[in-house]
N, C-alpha and C. Protein backbone atom coordinates (compact mmCIF):
# COMPACT_ATOMS: atom_id res chain seq x y z
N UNK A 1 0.85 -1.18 0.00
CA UNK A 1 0.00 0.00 0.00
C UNK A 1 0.89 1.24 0.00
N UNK A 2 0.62 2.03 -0.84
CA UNK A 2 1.30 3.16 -0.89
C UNK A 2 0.36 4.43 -0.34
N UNK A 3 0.74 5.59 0.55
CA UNK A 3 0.09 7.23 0.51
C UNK A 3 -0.33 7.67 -0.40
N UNK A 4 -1.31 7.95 -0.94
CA UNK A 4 -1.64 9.02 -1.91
C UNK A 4 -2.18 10.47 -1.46
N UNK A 5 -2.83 10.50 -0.76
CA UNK A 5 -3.47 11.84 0.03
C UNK A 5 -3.84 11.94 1.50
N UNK A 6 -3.94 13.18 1.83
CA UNK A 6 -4.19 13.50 3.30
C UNK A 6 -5.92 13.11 2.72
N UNK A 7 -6.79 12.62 3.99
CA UNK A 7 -8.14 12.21 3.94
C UNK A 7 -8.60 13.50 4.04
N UNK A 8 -8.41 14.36 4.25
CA UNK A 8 -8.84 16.28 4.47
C UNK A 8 -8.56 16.69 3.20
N UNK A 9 -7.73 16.15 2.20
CA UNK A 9 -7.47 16.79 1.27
C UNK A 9 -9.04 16.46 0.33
N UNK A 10 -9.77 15.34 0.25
CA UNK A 10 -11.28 14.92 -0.49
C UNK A 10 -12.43 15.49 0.56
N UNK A 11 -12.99 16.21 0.59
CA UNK A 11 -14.14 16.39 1.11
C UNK A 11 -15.62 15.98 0.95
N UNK A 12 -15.74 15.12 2.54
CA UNK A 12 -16.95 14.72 2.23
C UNK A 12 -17.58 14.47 0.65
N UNK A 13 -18.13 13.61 0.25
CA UNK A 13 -19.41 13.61 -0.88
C UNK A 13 -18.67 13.90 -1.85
N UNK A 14 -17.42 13.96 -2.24
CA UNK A 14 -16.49 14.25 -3.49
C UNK A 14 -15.24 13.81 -3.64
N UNK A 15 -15.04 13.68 -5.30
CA UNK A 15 -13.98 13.05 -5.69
C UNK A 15 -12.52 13.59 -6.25
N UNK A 16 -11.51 13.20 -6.23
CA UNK A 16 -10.32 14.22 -6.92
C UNK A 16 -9.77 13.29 -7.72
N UNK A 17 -9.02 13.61 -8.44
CA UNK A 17 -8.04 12.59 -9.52
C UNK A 17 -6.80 12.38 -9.02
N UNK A 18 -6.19 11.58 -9.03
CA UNK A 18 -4.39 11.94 -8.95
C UNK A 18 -3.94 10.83 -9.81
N UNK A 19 -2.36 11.39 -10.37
CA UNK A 19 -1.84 10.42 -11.45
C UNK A 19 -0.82 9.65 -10.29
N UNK A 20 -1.01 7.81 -10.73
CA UNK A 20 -0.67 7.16 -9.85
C UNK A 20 -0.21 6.28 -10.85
N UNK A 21 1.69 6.08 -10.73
CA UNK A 21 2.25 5.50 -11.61
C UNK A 21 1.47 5.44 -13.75
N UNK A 22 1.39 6.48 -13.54
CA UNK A 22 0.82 6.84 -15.30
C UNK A 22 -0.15 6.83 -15.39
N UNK A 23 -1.17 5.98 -14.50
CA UNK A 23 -2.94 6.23 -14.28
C UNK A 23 -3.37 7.12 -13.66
N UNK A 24 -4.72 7.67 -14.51
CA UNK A 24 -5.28 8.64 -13.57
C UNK A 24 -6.50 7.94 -12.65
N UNK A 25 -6.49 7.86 -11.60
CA UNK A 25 -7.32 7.42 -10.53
C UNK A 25 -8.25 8.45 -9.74
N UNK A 26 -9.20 8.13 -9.42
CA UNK A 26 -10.31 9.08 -9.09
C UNK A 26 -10.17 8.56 -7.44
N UNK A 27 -10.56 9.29 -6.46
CA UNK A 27 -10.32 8.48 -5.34
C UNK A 27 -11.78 9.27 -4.79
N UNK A 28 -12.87 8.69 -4.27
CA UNK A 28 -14.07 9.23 -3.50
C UNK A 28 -14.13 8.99 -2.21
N UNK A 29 -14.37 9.84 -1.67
CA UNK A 29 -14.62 10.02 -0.26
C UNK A 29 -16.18 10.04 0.34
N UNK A 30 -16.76 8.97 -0.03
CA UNK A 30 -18.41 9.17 0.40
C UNK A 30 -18.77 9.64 1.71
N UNK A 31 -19.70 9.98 1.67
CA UNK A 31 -20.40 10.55 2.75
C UNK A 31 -20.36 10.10 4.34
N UNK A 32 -20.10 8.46 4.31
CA UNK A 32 -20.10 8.10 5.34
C UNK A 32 -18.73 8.17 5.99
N UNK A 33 -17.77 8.86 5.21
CA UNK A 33 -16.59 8.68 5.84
C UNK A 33 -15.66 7.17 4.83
N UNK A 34 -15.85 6.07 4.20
CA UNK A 34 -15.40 5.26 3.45
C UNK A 34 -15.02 6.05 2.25
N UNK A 35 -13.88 5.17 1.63
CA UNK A 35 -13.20 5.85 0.52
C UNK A 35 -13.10 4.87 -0.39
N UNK A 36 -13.75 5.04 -2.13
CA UNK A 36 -13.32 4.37 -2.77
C UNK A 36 -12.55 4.46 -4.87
N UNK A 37 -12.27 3.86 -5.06
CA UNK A 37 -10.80 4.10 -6.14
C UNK A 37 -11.40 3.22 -7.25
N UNK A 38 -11.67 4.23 -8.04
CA UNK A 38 -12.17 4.09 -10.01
C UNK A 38 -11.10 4.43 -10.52
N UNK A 39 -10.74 4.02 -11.94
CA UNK A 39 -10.53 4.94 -13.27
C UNK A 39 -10.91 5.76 -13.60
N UNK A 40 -10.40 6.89 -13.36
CA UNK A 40 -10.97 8.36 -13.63
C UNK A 40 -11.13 9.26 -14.73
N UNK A 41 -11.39 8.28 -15.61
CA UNK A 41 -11.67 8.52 -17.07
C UNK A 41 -12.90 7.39 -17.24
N UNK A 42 -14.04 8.24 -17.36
CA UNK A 42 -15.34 7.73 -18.55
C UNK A 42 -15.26 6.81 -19.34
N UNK A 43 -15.07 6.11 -19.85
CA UNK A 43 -15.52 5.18 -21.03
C UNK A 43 -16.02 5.11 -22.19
N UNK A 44 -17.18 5.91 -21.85
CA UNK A 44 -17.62 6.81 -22.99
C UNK A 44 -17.25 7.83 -23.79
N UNK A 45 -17.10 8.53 -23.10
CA UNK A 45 -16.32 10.04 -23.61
C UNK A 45 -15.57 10.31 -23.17
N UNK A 46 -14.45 9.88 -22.19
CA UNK A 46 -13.37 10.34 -21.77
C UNK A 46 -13.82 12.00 -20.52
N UNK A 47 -15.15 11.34 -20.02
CA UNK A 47 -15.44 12.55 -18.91
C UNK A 47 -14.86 12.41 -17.43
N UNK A 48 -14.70 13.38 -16.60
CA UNK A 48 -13.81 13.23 -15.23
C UNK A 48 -14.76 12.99 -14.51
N UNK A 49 -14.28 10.95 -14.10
CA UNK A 49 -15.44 10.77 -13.60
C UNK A 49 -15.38 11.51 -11.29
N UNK A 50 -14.40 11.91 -11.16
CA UNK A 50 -13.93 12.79 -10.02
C UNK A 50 -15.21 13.82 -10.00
N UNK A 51 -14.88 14.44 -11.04
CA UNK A 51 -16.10 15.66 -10.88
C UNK A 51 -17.64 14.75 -11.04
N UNK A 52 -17.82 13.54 -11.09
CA UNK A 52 -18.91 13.32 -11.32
C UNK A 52 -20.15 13.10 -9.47
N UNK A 53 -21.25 13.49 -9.94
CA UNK A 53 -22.03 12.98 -8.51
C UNK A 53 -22.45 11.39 -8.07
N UNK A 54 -21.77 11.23 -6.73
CA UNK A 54 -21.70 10.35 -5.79
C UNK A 54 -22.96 10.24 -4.80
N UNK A 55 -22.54 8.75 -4.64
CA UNK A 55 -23.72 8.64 -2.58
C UNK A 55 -23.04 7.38 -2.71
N UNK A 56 -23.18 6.82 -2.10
CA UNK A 56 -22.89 5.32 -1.13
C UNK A 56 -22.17 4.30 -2.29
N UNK A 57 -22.92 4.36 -3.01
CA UNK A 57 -22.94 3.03 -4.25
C UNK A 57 -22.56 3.48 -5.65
N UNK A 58 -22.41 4.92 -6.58
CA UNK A 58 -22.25 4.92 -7.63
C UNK A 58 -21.86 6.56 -7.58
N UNK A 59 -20.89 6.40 -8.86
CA UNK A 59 -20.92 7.97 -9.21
C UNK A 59 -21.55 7.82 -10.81
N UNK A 60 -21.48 8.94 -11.01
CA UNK A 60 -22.71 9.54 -12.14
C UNK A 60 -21.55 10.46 -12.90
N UNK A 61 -21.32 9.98 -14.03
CA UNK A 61 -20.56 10.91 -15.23
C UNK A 61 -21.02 12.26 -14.97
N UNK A 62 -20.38 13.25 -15.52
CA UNK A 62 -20.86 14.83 -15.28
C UNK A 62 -20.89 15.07 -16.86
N UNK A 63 -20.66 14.10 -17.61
CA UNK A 63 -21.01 14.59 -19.28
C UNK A 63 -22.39 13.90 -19.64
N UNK A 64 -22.43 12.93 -19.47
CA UNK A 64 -23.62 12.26 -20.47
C UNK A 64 -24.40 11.32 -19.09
N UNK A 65 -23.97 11.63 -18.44
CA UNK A 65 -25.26 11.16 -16.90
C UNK A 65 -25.24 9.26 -16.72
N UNK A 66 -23.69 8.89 -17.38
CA UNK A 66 -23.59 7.11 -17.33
C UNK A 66 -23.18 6.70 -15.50
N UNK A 67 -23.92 5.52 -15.14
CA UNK A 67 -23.44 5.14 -13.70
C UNK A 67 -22.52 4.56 -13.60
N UNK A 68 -21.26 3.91 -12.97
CA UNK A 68 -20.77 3.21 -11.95
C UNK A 68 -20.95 2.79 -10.87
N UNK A 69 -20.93 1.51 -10.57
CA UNK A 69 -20.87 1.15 -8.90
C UNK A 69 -19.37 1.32 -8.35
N UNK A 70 -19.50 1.76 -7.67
CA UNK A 70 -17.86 2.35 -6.97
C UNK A 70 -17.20 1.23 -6.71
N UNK A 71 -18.05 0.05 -5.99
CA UNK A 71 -17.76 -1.13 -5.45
C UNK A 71 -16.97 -2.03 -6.44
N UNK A 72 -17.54 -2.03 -7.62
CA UNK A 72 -17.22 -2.72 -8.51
C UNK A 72 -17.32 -2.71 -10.16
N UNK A 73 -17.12 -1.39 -10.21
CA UNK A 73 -16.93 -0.76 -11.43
C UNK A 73 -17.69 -1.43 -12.33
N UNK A 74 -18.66 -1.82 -12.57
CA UNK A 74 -20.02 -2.25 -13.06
C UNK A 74 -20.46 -1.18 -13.37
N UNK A 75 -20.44 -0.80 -14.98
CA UNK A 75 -21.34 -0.19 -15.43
C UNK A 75 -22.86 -0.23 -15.01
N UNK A 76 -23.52 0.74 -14.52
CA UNK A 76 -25.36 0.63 -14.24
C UNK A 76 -26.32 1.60 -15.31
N UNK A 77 -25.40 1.54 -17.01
CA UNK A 77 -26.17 2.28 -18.01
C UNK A 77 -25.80 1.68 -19.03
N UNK A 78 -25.03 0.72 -19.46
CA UNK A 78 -24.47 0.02 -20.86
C UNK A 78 -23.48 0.49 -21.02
N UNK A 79 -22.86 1.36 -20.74
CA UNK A 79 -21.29 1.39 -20.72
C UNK A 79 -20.50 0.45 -20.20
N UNK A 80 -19.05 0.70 -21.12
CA UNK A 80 -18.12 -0.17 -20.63
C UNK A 80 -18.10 -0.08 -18.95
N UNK A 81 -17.34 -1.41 -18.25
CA UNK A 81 -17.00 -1.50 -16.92
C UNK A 81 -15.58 -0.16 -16.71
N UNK A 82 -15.36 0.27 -15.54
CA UNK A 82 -14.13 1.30 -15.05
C UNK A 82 -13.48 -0.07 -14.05
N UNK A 83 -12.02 0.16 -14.35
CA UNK A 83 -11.38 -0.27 -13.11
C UNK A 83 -11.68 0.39 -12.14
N UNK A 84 -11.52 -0.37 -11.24
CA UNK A 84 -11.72 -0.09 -9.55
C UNK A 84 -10.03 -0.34 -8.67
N UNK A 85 -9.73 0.22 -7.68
CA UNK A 85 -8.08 -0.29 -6.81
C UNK A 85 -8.90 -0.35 -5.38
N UNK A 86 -7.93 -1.05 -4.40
CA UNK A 86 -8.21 -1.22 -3.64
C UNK A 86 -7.38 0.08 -2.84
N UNK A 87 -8.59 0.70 -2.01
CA UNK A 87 -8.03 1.93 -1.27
C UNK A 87 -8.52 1.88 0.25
N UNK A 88 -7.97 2.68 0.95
CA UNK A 88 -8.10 2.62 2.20
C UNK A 88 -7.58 4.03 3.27
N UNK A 89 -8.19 3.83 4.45
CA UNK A 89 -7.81 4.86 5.34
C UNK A 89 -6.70 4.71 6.46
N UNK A 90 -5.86 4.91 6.76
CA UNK A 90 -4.49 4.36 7.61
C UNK A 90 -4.49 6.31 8.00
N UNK A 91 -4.62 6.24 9.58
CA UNK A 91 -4.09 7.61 10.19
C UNK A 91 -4.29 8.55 9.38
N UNK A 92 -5.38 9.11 8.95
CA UNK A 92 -5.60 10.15 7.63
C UNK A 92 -5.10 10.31 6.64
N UNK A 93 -4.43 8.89 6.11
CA UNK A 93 -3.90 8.92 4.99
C UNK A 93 -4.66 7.76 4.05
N UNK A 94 -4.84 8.56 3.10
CA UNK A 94 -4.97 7.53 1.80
C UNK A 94 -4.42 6.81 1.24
N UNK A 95 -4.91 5.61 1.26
CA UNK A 95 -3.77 4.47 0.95
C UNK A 95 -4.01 3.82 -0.24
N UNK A 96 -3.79 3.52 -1.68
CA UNK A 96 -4.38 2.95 -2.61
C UNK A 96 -3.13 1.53 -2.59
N UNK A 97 -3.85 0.47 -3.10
CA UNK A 97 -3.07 -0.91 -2.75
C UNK A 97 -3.57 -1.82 -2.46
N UNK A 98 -3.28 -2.74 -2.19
CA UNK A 98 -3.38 -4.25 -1.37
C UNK A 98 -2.57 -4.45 -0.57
């Protein structure tokens, strides 16, 4: 598991990007305090799925309104699937890894 961000740096209910070894990764910080790690590029159109709207279970493209399950990058509109990483919280740090 490697650091990627301070947990203060994602606020509540929103997502940021960071480039992680040549990928861009979206990392969400849901509402309840859990954090979880997409491909942060669309499928469709190449939209930032970071800027897209979240809750518990899916974010929502901010171009053309396609779902993801955060959990498991399962398309929930006929779009292609997004990778998903395994991320985590360690002492306010963001941890993406296994």
């Amino acid at each position: 598991m490697r650091p990627i961000a301070s947990v203060h740096d994602i606020p509540l209910g929103e997502g940021r990007t960071f480039a992680v070894d040549g990928d861009m990764i979206a990392i969400f910080r849901l509402r309840d305090g859990s954090v979880r790690a997409t491909s942060a590029v669309c499928p469709h159109k190449g939209g930032p799925l970071a800027d897209g709207q979240i809750d518990l279970k899916q974010v929502i493209c901010p171009l053309h309104l396609n779902a993801w399950d955060l959990r498991t990058g399962c398309s929930l509109s006929g779009q292609p699937d997004v990778a998903v990483y395994p991320v985590s919280i360690d002492d306010d740090k963001i941890m993406l890894g296994d």
